[in-house]
C-alpha atoms as a PDB file:
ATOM      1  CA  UNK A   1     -11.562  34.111 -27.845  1.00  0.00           C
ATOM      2  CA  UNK A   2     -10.385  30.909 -29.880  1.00  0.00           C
ATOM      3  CA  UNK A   3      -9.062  31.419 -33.183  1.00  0.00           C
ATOM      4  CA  UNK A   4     -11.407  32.619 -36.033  1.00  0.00           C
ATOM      5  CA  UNK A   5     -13.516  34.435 -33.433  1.00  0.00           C
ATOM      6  CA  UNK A   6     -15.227  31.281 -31.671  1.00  0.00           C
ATOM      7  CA  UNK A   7     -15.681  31.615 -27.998  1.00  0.00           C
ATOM      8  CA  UNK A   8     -14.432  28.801 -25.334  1.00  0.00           C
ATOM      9  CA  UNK A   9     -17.414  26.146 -24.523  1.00  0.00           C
ATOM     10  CA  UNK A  10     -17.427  26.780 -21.118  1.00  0.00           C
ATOM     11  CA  UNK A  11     -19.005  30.882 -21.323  1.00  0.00           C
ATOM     12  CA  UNK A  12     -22.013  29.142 -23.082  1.00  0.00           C
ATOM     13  CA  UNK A  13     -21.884  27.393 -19.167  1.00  0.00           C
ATOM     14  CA  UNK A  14     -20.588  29.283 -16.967  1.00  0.00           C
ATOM     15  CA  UNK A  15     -20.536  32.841 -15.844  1.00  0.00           C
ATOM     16  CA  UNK A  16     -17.013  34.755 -16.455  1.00  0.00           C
ATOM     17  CA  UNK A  17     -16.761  34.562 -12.736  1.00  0.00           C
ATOM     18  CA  UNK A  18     -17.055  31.162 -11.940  1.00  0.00           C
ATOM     19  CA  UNK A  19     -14.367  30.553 -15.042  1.00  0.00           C
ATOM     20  CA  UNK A  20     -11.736  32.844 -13.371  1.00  0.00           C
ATOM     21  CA  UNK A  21     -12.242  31.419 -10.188  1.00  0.00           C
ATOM     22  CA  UNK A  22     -11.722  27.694 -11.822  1.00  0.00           C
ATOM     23  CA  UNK A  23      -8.921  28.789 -13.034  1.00  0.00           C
ATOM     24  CA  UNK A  24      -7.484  30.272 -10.488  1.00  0.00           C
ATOM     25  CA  UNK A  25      -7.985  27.202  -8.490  1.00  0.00           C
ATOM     26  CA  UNK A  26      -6.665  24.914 -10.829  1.00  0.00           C
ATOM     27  CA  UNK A  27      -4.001  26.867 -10.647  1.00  0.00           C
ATOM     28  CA  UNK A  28      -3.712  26.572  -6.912  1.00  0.00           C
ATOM     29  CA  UNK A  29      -3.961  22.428  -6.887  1.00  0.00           C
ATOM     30  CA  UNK A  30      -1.280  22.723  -9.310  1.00  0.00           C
ATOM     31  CA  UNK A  31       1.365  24.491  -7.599  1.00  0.00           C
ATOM     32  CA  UNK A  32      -0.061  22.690  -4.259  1.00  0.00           C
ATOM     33  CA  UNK A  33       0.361  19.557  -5.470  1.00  0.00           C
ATOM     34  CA  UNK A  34       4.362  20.655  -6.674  1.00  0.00           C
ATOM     35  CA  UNK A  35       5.180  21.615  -3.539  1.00  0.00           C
ATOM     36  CA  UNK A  36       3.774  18.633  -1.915  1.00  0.00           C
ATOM     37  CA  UNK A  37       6.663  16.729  -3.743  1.00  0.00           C
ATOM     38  CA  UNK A  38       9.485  18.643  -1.883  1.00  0.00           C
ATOM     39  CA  UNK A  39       7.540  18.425   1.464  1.00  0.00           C
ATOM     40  CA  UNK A  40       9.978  17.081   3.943  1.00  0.00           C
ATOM     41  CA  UNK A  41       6.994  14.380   5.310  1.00  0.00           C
ATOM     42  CA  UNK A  42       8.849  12.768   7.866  1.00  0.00           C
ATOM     43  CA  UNK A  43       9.937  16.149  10.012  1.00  0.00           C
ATOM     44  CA  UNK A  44       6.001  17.460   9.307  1.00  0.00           C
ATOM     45  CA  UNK A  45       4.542  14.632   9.940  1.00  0.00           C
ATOM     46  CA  UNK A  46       6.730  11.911  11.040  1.00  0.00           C
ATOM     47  CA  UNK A  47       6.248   9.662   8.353  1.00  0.00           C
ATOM     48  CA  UNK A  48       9.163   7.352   7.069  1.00  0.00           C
ATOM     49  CA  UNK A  49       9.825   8.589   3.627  1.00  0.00           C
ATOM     50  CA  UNK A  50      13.699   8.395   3.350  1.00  0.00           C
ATOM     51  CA  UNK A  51      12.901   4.207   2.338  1.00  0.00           C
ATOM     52  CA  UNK A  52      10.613   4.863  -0.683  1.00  0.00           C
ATOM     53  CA  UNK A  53      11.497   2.816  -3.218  1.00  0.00           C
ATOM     54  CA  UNK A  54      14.537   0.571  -1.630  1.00  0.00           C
ATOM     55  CA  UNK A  55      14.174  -2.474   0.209  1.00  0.00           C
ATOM     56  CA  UNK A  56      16.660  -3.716   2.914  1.00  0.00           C
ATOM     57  CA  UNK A  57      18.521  -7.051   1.739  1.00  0.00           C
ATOM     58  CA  UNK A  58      17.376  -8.980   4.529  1.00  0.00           C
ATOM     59  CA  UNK A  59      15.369 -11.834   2.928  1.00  0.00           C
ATOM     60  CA  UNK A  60      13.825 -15.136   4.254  1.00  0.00           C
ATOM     61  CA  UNK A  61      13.231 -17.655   1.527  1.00  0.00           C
ATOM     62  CA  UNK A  62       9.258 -18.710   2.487  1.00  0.00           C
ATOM     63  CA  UNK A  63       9.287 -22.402   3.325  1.00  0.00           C
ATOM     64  CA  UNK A  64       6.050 -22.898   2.623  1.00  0.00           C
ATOM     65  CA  UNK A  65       3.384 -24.854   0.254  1.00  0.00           C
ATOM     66  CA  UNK A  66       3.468 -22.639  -3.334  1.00  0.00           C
ATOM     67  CA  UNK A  67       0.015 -22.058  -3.385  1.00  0.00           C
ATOM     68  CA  UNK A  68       0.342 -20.068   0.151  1.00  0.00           C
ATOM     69  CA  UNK A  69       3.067 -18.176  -0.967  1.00  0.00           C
ATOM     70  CA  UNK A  70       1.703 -17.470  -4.459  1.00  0.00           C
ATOM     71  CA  UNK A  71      -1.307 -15.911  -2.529  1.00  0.00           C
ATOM     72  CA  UNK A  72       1.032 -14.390   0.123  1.00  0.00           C
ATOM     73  CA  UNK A  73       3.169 -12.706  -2.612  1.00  0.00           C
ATOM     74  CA  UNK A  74       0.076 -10.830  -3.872  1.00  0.00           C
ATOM     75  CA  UNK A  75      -1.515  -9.878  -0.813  1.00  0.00           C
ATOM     76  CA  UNK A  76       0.944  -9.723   2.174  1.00  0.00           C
ATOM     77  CA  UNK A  77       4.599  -9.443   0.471  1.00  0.00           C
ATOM     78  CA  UNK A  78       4.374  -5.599  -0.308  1.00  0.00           C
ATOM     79  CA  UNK A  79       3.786  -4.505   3.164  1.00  0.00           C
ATOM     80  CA  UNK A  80       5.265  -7.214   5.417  1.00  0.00           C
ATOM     81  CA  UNK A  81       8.714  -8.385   3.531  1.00  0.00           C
ATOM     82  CA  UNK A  82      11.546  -6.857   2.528  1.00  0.00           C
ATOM     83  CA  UNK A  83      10.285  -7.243  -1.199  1.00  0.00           C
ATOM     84  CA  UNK A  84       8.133  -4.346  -1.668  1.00  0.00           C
ATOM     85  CA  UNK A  85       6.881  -3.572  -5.266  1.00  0.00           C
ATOM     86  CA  UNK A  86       7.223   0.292  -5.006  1.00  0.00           C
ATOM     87  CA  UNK A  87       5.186   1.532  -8.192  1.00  0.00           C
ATOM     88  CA  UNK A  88       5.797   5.009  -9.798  1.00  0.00           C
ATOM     89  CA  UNK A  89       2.766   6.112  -7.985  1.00  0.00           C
ATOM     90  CA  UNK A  90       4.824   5.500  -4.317  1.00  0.00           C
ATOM     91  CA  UNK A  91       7.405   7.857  -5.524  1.00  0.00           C
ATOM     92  CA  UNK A  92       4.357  10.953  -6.061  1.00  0.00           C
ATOM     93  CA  UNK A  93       3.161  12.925  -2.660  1.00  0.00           C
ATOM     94  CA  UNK A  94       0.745  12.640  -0.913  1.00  0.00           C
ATOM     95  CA  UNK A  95       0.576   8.472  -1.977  1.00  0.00           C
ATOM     96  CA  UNK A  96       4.215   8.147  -1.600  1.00  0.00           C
ATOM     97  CA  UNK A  97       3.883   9.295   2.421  1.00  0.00           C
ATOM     98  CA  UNK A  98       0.869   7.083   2.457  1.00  0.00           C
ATOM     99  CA  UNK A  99       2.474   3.793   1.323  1.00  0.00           C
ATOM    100  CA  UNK A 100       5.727   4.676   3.496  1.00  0.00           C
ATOM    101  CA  UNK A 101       3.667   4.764   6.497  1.00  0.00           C
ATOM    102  CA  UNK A 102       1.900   1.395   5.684  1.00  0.00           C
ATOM    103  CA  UNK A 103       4.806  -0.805   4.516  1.00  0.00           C
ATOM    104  CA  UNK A 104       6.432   0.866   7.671  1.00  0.00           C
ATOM    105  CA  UNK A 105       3.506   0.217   9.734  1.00  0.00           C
ATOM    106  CA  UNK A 106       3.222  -3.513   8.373  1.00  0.00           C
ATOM    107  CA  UNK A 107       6.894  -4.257   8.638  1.00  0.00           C
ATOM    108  CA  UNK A 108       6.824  -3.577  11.877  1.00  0.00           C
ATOM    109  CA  UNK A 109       3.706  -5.652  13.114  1.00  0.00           C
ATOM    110  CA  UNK A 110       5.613  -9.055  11.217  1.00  0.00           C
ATOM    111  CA  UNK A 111       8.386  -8.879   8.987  1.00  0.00           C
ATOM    112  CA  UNK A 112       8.166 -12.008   6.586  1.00  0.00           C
ATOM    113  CA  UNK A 113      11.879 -11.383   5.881  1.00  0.00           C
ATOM    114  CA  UNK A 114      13.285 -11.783   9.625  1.00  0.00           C
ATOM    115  CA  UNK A 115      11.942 -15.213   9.918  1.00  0.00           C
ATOM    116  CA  UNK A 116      15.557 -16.101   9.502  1.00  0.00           C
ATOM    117  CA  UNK A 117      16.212 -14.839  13.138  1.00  0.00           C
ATOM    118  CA  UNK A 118      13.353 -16.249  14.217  1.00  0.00           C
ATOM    119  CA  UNK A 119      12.626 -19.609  15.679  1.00  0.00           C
ATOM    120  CA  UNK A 120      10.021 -22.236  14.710  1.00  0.00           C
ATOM    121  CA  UNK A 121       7.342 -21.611  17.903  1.00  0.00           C
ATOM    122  CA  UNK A 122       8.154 -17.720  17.054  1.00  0.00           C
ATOM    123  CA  UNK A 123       6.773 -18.116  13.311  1.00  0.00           C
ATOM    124  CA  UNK A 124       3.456 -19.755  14.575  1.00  0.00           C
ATOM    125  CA  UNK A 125       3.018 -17.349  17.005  1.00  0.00           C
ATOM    126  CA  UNK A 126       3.107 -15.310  13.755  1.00  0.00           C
ATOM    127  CA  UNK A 127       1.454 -17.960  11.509  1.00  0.00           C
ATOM    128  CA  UNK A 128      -1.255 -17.867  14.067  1.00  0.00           C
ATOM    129  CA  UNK A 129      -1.652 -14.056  14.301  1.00  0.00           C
ATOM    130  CA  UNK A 130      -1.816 -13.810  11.021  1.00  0.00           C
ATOM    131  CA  UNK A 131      -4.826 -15.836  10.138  1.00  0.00           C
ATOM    132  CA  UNK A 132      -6.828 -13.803  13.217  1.00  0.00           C
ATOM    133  CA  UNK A 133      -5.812 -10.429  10.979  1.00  0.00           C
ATOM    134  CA  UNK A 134      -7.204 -12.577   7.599  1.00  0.00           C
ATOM    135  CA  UNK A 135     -10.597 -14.042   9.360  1.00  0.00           C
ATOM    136  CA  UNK A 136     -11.402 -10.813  10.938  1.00  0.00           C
ATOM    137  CA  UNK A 137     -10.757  -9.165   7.605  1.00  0.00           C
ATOM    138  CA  UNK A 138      -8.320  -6.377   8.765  1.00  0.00           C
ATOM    139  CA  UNK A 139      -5.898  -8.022   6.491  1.00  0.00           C
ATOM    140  CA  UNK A 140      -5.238  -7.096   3.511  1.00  0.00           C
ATOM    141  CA  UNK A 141      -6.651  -3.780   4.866  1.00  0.00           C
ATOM    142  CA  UNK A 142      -9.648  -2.520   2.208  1.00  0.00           C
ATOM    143  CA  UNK A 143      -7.696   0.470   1.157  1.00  0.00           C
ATOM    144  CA  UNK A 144      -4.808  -1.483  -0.106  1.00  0.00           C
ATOM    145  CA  UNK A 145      -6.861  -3.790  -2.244  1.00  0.00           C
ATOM    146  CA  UNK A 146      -9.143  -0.686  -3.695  1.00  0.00           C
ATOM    147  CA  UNK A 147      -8.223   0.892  -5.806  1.00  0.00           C
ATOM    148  CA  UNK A 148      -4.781  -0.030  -6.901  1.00  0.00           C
ATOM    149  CA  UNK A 149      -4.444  -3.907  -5.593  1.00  0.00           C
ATOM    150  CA  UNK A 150      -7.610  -6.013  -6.567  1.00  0.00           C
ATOM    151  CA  UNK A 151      -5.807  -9.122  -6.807  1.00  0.00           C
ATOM    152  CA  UNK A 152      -4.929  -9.097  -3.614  1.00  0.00           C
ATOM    153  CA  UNK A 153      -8.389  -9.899  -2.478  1.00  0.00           C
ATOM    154  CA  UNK A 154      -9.059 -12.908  -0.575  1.00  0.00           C
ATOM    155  CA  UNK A 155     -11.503 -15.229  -1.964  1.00  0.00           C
ATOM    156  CA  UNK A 156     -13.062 -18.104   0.606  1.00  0.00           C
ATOM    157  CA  UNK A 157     -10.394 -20.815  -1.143  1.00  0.00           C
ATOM    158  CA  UNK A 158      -8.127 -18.417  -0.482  1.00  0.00           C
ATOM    159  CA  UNK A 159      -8.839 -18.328   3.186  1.00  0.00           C
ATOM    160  CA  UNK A 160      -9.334 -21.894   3.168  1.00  0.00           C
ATOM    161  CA  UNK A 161      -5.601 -22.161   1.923  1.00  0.00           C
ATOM    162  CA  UNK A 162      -4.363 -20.125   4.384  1.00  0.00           C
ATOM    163  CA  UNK A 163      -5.860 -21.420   7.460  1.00  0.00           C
ATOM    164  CA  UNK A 164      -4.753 -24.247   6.773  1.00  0.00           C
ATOM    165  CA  UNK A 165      -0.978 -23.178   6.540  1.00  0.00           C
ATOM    166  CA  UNK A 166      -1.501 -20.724   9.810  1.00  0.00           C
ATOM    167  CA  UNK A 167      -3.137 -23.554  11.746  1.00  0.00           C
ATOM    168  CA  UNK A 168      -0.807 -26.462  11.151  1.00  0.00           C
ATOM    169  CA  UNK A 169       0.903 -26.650  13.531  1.00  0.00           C
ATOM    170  CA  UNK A 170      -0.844 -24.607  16.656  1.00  0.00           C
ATOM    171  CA  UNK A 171      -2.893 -27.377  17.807  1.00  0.00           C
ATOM    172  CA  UNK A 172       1.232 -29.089  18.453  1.00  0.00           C
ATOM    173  CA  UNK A 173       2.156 -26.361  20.829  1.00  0.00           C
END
């Protein structure tokens, strides 16, 4: 009962039942979800969580046109540089163990940021790998443009503009 005798909307709905066990499983996602924040992720499930929200100091200043690297910087600098936007939302299990894994995952397939160590035929081996990932559309990968990253859709200029960049120099080698 509410104050001055009215009765909660939802027994006009629902039988008494069904609102205990609603509430008992909103009570159940709730203290799931808590203790999916103290989850130790990487021994469960060996995902990389001790790097959330740092970023090694390795950097590579991009030597490229700025209209590649203004469309790199929205859809290929969070997962494959050392310059990772980490929003609050990557500090919150279960989306903090999922962008961990795929800033791991994507550092590890190229590292924009090691191009320092890395000589020129090196980088278009990379340049060239890269634009395979963008015309077959694996890259960006759908679930990091939707929901959270529209921007970093690739329109056809977009493309265009890259191609260009990745292809440069590869008919040189």
């Amino acid at each position: 009962m509410l104050a001055g005798g009215a009765t909660p909307f939802y027994r006009h709905v629902m039988s008494p039942t069904l609102a205990k066990i609603l509430k008992r499983g909103t009570l159940v996602a709730a203290l799931g979800f808590g203790l999916l924040q103290v989850v130790p992720a990487k021994r469960l499930f060996g995902i990389p969580t001790q790097d959330i929200g740092t970023n090694p100091p390795e950097r590579f200043v991009f030597d490229g046109p700025p209209e590649v690297e203004h469309i790199m910087r929205r859809a290929c600098f969070d997962c494959h540089t050392n310059e990772t936007r980490w929003p609050l939302y990557a500090r919150i299990a279960p989306g903090s163990w999922l962008m961990a894994r795929d800033v791991h995952n994507g550092r590890n397939h190229l590292n924009l940021s090691k191009w320092g160590d890395a000589d020129e035929e090196e980088r278009q081996t990379d340049r060239e790998n890269a634009w395979e990932q963008v015309e077959s559309g694996a890259m960006p990968p759908w679930f990091y443009v939707f929901p959270m990253h529209h921007d970093a859709k690739l329109s056809d200029a977009d493309k265009a503009t890259l191609k260009a960049y990745f292809l440069k120099n590869a008919a040189q080698k």
